[in-house]
Protein backbone atom coordinates (compact mmCIF):
# COMPACT_ATOMS: atom_id res chain seq x y z
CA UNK A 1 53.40 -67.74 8.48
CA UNK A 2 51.72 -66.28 11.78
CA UNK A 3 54.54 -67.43 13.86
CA UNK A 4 57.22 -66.86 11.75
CA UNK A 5 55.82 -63.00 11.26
CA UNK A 6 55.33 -63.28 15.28
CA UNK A 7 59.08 -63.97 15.27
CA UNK A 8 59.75 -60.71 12.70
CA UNK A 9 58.16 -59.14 14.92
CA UNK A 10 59.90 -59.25 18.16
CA UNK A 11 62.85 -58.80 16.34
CA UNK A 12 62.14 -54.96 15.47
CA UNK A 13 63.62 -52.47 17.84
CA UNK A 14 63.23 -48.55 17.48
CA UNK A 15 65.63 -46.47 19.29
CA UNK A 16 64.33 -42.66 19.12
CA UNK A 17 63.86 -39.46 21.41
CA UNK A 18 60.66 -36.75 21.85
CA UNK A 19 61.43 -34.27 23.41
CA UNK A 20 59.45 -31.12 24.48
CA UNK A 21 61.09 -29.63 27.44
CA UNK A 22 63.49 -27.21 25.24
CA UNK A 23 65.59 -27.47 28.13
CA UNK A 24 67.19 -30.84 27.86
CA UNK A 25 70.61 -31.31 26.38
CA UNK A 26 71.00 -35.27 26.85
CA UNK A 27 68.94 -38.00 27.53
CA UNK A 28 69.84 -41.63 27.58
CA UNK A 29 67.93 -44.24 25.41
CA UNK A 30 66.81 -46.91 28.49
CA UNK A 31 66.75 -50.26 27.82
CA UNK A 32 67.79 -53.60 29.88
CA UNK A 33 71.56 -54.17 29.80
CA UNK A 34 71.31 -51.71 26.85
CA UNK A 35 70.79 -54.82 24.44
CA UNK A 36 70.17 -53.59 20.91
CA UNK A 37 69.01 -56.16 18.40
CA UNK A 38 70.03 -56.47 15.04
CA UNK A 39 68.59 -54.49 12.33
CA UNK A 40 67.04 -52.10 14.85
CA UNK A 41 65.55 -48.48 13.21
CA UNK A 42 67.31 -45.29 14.70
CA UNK A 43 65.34 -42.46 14.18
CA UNK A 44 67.43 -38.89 15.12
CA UNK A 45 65.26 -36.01 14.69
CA UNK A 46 66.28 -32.18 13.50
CA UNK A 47 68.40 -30.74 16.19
CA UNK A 48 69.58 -33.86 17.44
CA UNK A 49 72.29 -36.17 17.69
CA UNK A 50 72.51 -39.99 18.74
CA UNK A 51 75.99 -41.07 20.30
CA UNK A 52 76.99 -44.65 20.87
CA UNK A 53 79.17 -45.15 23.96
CA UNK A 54 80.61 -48.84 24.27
CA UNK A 55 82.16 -49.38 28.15
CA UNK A 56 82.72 -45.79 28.50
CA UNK A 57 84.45 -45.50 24.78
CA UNK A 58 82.79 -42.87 22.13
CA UNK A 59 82.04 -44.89 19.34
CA UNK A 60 79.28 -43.89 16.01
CA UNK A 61 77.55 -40.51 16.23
CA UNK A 62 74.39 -40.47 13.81
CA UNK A 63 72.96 -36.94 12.88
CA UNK A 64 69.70 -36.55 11.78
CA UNK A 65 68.19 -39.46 9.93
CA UNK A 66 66.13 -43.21 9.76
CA UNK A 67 68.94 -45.54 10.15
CA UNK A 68 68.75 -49.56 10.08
CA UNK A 69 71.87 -50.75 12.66
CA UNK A 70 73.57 -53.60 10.73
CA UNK A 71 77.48 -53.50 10.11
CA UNK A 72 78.49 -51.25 7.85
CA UNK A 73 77.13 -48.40 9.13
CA UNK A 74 78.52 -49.03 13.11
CA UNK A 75 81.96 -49.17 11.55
CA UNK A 76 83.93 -47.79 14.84
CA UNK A 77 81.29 -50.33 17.13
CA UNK A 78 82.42 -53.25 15.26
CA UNK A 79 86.07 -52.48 16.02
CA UNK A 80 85.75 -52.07 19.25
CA UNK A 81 83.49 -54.79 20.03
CA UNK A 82 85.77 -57.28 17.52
CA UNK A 83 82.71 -58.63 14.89
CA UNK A 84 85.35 -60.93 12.53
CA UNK A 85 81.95 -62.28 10.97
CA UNK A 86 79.79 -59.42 11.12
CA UNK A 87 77.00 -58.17 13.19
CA UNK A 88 75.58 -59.91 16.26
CA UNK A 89 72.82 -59.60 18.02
CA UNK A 90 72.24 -58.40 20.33
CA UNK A 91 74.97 -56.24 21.56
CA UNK A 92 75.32 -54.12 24.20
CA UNK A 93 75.84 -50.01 23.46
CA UNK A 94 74.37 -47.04 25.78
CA UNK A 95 72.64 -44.74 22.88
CA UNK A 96 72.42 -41.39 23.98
CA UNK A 97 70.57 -38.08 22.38
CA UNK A 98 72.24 -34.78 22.66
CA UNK A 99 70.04 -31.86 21.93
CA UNK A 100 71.79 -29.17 19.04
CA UNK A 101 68.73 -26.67 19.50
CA UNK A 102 69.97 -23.42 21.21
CA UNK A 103 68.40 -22.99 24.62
CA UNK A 104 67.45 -19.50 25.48
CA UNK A 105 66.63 -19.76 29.13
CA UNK A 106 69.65 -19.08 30.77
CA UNK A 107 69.82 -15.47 32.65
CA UNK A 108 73.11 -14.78 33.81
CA UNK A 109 74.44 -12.09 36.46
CA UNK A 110 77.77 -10.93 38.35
CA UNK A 111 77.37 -12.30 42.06
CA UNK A 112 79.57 -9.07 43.04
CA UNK A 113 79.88 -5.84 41.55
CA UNK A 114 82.78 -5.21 39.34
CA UNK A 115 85.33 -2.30 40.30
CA UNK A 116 86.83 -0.44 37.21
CA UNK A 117 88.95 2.72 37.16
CA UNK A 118 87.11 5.66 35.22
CA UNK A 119 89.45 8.90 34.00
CA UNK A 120 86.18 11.31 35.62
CA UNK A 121 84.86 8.97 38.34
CA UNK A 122 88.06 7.59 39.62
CA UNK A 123 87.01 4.04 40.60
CA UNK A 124 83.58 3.10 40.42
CA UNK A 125 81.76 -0.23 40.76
CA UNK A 126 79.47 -1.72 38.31
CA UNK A 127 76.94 -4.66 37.88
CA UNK A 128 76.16 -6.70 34.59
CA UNK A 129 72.82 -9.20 33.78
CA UNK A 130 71.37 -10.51 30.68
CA UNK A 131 70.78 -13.73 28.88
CA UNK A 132 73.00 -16.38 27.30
CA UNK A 133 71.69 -18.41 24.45
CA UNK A 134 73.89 -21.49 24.84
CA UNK A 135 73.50 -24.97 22.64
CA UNK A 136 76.10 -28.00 22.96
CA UNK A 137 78.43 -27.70 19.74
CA UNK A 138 80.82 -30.88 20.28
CA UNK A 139 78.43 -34.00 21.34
CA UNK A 140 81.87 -35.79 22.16
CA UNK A 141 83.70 -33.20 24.48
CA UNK A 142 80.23 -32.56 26.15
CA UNK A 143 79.60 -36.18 26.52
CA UNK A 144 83.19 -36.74 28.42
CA UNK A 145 83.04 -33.74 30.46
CA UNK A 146 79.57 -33.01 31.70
CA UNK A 147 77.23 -36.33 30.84
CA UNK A 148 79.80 -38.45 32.79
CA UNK A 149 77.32 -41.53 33.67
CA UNK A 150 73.59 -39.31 34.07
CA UNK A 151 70.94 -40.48 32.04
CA UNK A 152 69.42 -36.68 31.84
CA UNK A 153 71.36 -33.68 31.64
CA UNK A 154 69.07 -30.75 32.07
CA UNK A 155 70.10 -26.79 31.19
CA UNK A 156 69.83 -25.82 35.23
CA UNK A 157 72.79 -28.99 35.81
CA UNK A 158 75.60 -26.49 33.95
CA UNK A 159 73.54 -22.59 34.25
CA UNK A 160 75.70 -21.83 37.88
CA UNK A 161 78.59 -23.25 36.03
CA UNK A 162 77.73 -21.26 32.91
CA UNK A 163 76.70 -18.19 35.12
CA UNK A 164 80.42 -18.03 36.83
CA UNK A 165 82.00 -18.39 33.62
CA UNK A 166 80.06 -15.74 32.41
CA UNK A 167 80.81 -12.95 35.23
CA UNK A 168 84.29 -13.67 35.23
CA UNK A 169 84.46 -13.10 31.54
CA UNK A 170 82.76 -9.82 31.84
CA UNK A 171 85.10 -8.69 34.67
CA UNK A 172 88.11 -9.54 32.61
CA UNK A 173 86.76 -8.16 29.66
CA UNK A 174 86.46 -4.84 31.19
CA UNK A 175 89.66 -4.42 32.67
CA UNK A 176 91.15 -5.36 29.14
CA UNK A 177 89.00 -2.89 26.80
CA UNK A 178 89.71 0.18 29.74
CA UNK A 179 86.40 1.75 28.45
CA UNK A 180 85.11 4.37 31.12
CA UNK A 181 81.93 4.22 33.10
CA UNK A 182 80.19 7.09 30.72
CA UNK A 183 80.68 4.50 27.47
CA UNK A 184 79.75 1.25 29.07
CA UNK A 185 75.81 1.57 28.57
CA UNK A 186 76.56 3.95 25.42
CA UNK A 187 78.25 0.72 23.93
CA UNK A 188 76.20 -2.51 25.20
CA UNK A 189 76.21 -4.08 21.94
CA UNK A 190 80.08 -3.66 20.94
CA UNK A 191 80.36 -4.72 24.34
CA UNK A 192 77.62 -7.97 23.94
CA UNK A 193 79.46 -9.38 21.15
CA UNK A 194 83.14 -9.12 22.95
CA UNK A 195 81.70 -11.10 26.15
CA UNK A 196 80.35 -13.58 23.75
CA UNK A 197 83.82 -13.86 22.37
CA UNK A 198 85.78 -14.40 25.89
CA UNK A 199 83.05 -16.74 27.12
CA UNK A 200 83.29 -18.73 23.98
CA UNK A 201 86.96 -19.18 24.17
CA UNK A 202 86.42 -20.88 27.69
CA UNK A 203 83.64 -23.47 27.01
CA UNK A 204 84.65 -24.57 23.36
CA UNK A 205 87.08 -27.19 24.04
CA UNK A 206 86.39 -27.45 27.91
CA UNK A 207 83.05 -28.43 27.34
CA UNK A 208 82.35 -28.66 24.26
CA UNK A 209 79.31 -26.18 24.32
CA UNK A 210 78.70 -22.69 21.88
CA UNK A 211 77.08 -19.47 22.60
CA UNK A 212 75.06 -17.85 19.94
CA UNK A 213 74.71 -14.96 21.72
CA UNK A 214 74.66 -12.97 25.00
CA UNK A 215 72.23 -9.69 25.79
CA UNK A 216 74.44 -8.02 28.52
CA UNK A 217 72.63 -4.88 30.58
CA UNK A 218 74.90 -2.57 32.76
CA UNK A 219 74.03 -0.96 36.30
CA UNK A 220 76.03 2.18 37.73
CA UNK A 221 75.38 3.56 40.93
CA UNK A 222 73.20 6.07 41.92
CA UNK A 223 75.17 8.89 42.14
CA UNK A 224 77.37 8.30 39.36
CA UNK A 225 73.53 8.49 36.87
CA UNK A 226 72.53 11.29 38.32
CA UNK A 227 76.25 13.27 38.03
CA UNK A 228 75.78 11.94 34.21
CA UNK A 229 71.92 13.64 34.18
CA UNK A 230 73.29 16.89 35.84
CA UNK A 231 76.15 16.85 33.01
CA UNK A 232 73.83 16.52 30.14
CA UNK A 233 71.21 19.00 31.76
CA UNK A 234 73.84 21.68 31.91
CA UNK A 235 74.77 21.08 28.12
CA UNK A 236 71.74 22.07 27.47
CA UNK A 237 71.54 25.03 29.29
CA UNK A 238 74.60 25.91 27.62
CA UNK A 239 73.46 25.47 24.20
CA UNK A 240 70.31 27.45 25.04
CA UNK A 241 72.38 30.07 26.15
CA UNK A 242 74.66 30.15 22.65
CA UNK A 243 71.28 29.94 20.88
CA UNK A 244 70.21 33.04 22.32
CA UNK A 245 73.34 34.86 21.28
CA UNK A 246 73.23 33.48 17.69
CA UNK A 247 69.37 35.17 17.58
CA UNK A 248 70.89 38.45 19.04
CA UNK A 249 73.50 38.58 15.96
CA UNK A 250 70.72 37.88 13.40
CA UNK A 251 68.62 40.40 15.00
CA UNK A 252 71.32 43.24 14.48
CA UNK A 253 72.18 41.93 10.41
CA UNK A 254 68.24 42.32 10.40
CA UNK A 255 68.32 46.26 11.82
CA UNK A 256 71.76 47.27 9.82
CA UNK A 257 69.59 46.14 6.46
CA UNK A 258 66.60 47.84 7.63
CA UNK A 259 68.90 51.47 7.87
CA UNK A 260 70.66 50.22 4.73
CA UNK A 261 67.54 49.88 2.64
CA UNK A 262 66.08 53.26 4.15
CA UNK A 263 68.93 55.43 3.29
CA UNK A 264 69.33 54.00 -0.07
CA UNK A 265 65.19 54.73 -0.57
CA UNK A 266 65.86 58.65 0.47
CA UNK A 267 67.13 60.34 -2.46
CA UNK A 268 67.49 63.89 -0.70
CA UNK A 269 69.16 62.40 1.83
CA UNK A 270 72.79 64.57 3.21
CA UNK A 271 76.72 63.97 2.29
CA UNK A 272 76.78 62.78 6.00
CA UNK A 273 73.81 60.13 5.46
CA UNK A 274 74.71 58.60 1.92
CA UNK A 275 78.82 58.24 4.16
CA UNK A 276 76.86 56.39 6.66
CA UNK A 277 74.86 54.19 4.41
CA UNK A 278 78.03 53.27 2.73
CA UNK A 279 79.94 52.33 5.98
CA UNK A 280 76.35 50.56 7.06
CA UNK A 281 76.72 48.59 3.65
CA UNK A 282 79.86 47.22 4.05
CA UNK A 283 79.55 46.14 7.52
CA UNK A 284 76.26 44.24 6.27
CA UNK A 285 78.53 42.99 3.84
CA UNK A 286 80.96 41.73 5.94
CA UNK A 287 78.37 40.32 8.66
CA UNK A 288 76.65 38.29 5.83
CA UNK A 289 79.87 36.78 4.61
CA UNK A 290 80.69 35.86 8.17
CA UNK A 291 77.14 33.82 8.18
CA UNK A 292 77.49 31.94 5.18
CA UNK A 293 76.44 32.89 1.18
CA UNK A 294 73.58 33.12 -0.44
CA UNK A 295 72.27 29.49 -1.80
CA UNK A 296 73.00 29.73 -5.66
CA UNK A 297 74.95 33.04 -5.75
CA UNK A 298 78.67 33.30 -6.97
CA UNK A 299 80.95 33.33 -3.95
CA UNK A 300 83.09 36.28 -3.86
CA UNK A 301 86.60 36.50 -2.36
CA UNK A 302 86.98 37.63 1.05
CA UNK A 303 87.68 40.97 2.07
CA UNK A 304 91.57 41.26 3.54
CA UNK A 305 90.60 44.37 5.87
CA UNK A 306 88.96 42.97 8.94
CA UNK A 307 86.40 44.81 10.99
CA UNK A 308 87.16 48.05 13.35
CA UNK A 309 87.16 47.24 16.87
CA UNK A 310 84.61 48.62 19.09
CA UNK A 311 85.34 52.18 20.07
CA UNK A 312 87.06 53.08 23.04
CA UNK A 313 83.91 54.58 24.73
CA UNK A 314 81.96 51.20 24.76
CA UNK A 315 82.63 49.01 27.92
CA UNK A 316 82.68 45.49 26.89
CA UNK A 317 81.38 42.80 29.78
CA UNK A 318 81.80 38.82 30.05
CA UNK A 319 78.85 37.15 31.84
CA UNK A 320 78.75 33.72 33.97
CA UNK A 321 76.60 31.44 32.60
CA UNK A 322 75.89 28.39 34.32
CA UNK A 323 79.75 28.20 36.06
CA UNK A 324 81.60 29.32 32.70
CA UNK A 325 82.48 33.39 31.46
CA UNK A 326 80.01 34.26 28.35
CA UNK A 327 81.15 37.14 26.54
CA UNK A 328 82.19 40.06 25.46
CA UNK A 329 79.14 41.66 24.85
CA UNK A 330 78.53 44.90 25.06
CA UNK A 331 75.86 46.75 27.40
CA UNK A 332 73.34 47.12 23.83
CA UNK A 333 74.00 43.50 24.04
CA UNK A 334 73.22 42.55 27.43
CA UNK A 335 70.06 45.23 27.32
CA UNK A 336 68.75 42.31 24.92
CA UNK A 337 69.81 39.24 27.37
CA UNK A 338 67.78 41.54 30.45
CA UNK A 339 64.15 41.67 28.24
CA UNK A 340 64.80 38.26 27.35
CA UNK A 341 65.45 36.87 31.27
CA UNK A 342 68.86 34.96 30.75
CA UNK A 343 70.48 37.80 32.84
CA UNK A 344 69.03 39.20 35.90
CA UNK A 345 70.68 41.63 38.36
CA UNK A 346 72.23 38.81 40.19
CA UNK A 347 73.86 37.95 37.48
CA UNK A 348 77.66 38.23 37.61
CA UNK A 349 79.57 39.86 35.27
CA UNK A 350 83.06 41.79 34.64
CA UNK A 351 84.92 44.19 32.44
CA UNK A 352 88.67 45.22 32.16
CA UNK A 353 88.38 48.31 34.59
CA UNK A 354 86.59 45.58 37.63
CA UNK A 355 88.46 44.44 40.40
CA UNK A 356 86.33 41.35 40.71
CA UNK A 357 82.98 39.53 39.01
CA UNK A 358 80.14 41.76 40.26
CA UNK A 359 76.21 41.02 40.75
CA UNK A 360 75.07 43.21 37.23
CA UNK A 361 72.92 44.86 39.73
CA UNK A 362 75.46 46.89 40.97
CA UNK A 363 77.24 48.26 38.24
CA UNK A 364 75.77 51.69 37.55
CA UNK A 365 76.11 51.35 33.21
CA UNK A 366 74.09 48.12 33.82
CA UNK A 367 71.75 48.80 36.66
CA UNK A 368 70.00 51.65 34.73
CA UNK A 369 69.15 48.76 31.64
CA UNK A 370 66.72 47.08 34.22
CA UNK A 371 63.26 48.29 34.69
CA UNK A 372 63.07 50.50 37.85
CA UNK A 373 61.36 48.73 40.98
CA UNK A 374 58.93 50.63 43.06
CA UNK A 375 60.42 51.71 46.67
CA UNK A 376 58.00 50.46 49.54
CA UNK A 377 55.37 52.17 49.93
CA UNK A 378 55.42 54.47 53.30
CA UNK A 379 53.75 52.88 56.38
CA UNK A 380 50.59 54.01 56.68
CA UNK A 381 49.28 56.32 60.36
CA UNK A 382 47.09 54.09 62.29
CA UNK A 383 43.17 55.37 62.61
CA UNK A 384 42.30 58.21 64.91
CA UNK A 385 40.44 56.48 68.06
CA UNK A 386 36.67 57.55 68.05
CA UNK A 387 35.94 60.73 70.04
């Protein structure tokens, strides 16, 4: 029995892979003239795949499992290799493991920059980085087109092959889509899962390899950021400057009320006064309408009549505000812009009867609205020399 179990023994052949590089996409199982014995254990692990290649011919692909070789489950082997009484032993097959895990460590970037042609910048030139996440999808096409005869096949063997594919895709990509330099970073993950589309398309069936995804980052030039940081810098301004006016209009609902409640509140009040606290009323009225209703309160219909225009008398001014004309407003108006500082006597402004934009300085209805400044004082007589 001890040399027969001796005998059993030698017999038993385990074919099987560790791997802990998480970089390694193939590795071939060595043995001596890749003899395999009958009844030998495969063992294929989660995330791989074991391949049988006969004189360069793709033959049985095992996924993951604890296999015993014999016959019937090497159908395509026994073909090839003609068994008309089943199995022998040994026989000779190259087993190779292909790793199905994704492998993240693959940063990507364009050698060049990328030109594109932007409706504001005219043409401007871009780089693009990121990572790929990249895992071999079809053992078989893989095997054929990038294992060839190598017994190791590591992820830095295909990442400058992967890394030109990459660019290229991203170049073409943008000159297809036509989106504009001011959307590109604005969009980075519409744009991430398009590149992962184009790349996919070109190393699916050439080399049998899939992306699960691709984290794409986007540099613009120097000057074109900061022309983007000016832009939004100035919107700002601008909306300061509309937030000021919309205070100015609540301030003068707030006074009109004020009068309106005071007149009503004087019973002995003139013909004259009760006329004026009507017309004060209805341009309340009309003022609050403009603003929006009351939360809760029946909405009434519109009056037709629209407001008067502002008398004759009262010269109306437009104001530059950062590059663009502010306005009308009228000098009560711009009295309120002086106290609060968004208008200073350099500031230019014009009305119908002006030849030109003028510093507000200089017009004589507006220069009286700022506060006086002192003249120099007089020069004062040197000291008498001592007697």
């Amino acid at each position: 029995m001890g040399v027969i179990s001796k005998l059993k023994g030698e017999l038993v052949d385990i074919i099987e892979w560790f791997d802990d590089t998480r970089t390694t996409l193939a590795w071939r199982f060595p043995r001596y003239n890749n003899e395999i014995k009958n009844g030998a254990q495969l063992i294929v692990r989660e995330g791989q795949q074991a391949v049988f290649v006969y004189r360069g011919q793709l033959a049985d692909t095992f996924g993951p499992g604890n296999y015993e070789l014999t016959t019937e489950n090497l159908p395509i082997m026994s073909t090839i290799q003609g068994w008309k009484h089943g199995f022998k032993s040994p026989f000779r097959s190259e087993v190779y493991f292909i790793n199905t895990r994704p492998v993240t460590e693959l940063r990507w970037g364009t050698p060049n920059p990328i030109t594109i042609r932007d409706p504001d910048f005219k043409m401007v030139q871009v780089r693009a980085n990121g990572m790929c996440v990249v895992r071999v999808a079809d053992p078989g096409i893989f095997l054929r087109e990038v294992i060839g005869t190598d017994s190791n096949v590591n992820i830095d063997e295909i990442s400058e092959l992967l890394r030109r594919i990459i660019a290229q895709a991203f170049s073409d990509m943008i000159l297809q889509t036509g989106v504009g330099v001011i959307d590109l970073q604005g969009k980075v993950g519409e744009l991430s899962q398009k590149l992962k589309a184009f790349v996919q398309e070109r190393v699916d069936d050439e080399y049998g390899l899939g992306i699960e995804d691709i984290l794409l980052n986007v540099s613009l030039p120097e000057e074109v950021t900061a022309a983007m940081t000016r832009g939004v810098a100035r919107g700002v301004e601008e909306q300061g400057f509309l937030n000021q006016v919309n205070d100015m209009q609540r301030y003068q609902q707030g006074k009109l009320g004020e009068a309106m409640v005071a007149g009503a509140s004087n019973p002995g009040g003139s013909s004259v006064g009760d006329f004026l606290g009507a017309g004060m009323g209805m341009a309340l009225g009309q003022q609050m309408g403009m603003g929006g209703a009351v939360a809760g309160a029946p909405q009434a219909a519109p009056a037709p009549a629209a407001a008067p225009p502002p008398l004759p008398t009262a010269t109306q001014y437009h104001v530059e505000q950062n590059g663009q004309a502010g306005g009308p407003f009228t000098a009560a108006q711009l009295q309120q812009f002086i106290a609060a500082g968004s208008v200073t006597r350099q500031t230019l402004v014009w009305s119908a009867n002006m030849a030109g934009w003028t510093a507000a300085g200089s017009v004589a209805e507006l220069a009286a609205l700022f506060p006086a400044v002192p003249p120099p004082l007089p020069p004062q007589a040197p000291p008498a020399p001592p007697a």
